[in-house]
Protein backbone atom coordinates (compact mmCIF):
# COMPACT_ATOMS: atom_id res chain seq x y z
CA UNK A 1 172.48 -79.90 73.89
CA UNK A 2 170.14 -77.37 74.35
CA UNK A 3 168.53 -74.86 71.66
CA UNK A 4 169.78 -71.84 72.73
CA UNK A 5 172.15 -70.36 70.96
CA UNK A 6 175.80 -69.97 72.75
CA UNK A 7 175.95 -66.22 74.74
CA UNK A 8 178.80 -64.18 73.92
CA UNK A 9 179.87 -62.38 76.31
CA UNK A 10 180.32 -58.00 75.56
CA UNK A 11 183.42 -57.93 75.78
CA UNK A 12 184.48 -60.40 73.63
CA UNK A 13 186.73 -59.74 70.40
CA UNK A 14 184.67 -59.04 67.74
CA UNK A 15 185.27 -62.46 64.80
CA UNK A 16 187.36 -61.85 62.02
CA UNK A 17 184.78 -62.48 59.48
CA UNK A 18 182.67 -59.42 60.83
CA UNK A 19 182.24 -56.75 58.24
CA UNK A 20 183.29 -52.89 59.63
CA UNK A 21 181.39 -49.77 58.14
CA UNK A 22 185.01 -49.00 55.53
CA UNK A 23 184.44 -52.85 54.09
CA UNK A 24 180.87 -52.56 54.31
CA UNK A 25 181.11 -49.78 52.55
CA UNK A 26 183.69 -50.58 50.25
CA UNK A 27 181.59 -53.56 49.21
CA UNK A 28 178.48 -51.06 48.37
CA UNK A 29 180.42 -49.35 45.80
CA UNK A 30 182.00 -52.47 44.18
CA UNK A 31 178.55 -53.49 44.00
CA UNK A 32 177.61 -50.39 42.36
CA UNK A 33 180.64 -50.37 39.95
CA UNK A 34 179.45 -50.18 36.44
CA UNK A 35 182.11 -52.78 35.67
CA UNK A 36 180.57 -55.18 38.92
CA UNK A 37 176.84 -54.57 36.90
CA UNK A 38 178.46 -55.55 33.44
CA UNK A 39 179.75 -59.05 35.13
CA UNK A 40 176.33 -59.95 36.55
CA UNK A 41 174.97 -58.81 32.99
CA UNK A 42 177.61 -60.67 31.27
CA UNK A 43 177.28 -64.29 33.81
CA UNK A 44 173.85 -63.92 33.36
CA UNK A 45 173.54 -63.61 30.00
CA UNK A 46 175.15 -67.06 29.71
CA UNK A 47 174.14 -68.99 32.98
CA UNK A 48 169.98 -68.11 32.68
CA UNK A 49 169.92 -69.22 28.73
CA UNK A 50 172.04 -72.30 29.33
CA UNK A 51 170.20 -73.83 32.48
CA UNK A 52 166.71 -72.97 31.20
CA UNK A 53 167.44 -74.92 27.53
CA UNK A 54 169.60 -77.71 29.95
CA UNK A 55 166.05 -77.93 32.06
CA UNK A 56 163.98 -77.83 29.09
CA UNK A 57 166.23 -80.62 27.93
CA UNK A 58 166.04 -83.02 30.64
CA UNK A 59 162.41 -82.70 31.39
CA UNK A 60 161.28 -83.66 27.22
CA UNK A 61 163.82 -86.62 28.44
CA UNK A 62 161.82 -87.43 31.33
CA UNK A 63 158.36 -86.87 29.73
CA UNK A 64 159.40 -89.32 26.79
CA UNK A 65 160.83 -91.99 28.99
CA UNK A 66 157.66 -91.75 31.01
CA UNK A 67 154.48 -91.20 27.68
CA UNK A 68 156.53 -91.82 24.91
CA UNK A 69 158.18 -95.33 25.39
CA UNK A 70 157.15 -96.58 21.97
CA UNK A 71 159.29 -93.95 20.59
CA UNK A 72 162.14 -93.96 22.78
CA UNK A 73 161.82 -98.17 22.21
CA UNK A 74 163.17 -97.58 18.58
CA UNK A 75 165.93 -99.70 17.71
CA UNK A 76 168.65 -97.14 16.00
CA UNK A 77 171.47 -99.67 15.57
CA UNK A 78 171.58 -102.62 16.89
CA UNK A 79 170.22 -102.81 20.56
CA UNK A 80 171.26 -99.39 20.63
CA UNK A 81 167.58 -97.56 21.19
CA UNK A 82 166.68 -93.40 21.10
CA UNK A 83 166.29 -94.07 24.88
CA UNK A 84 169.83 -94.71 25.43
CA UNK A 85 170.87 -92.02 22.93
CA UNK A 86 168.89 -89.31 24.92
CA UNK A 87 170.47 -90.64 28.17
CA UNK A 88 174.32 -90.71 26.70
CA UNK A 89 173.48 -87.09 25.04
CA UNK A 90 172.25 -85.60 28.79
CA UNK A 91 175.89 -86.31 29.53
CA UNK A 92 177.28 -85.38 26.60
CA UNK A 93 175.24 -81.45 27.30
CA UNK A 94 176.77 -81.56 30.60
CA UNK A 95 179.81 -81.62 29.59
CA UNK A 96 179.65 -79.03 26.66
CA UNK A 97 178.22 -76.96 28.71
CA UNK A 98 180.92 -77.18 31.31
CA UNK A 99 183.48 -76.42 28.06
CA UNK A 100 181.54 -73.63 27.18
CA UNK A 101 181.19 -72.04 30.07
CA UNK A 102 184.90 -72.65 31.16
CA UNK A 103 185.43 -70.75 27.68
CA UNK A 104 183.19 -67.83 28.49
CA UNK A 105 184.49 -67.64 31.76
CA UNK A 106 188.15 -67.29 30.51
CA UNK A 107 187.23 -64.91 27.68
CA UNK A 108 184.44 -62.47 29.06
CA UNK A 109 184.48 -62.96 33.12
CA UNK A 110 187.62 -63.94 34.51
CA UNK A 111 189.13 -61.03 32.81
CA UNK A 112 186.76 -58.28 34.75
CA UNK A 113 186.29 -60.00 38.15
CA UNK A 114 190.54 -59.98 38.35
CA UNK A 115 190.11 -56.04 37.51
CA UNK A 116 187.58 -55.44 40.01
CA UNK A 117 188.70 -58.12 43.05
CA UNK A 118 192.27 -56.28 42.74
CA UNK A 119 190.78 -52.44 42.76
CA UNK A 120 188.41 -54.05 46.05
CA UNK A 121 191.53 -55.55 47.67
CA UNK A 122 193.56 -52.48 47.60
CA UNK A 123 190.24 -50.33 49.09
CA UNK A 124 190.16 -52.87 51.85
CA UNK A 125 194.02 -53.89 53.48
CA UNK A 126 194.02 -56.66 55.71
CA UNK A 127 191.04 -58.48 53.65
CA UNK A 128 193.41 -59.61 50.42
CA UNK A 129 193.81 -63.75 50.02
């Protein structure tokens, strides 16, 4: 193997996944669609809040598991301690966020994105799935 990267010859057929000046510039103005802005706005809106408190989260677990053991040693019932609480409830976050997302998704995203991916199919034939 060497670490040169394969030549291509000139005259070779140009891949199908290269981009031509109509889909580049078809892609420009979905991107500048105030419908395309809204969807960032509206993923965002959910995505940023949820992983930062998810983060926030999982590090107090850490931190307590690591300078808090006398705490997270506290019997609740049984043999049952907060430690394994805190670890059964970092799964339990996963998957409510998962469900909540999947619900926002449905309701406020998928919606929009179907809008906009048809309008961008039609503006660029020979690119639809």
């Amino acid at each position: 193997m060497t670490d040169r990267p394969e030549q291509v010859p000139d005259d070779a057929p140009a891949a199908e996944s290269e981009v031509t000046s109509a889909e580049r510039a078809a892609y420009q103005q979905a991107a500048a669609d105030p419908r395309f802005i809204e969807l960032r706005r509206r993923y965002r809106g959910f995505a940023f809040p949820a992983a930062i408190a998810f983060m926030v989260w999982y590090v107090v677990y850490v931190l307590c598991n690591n300078w808090a053991r006398d705490f997270m040693a506290i019997k609740v019932i049984g043999h049952i301690n907060v430690a394994l609480i805190f670890g059964l409830l970092q799964f339990i976050s996963t998957f409510a966020i998962a469900f909540f997302y999947s619900r926002h998704a449905n309701k406020a995203l998928d919606p929009l994105a179907t809008e906009i991916r048809n309008e961008f199919e039609a503006s660029t034939p020979g690119r639809e799935r």
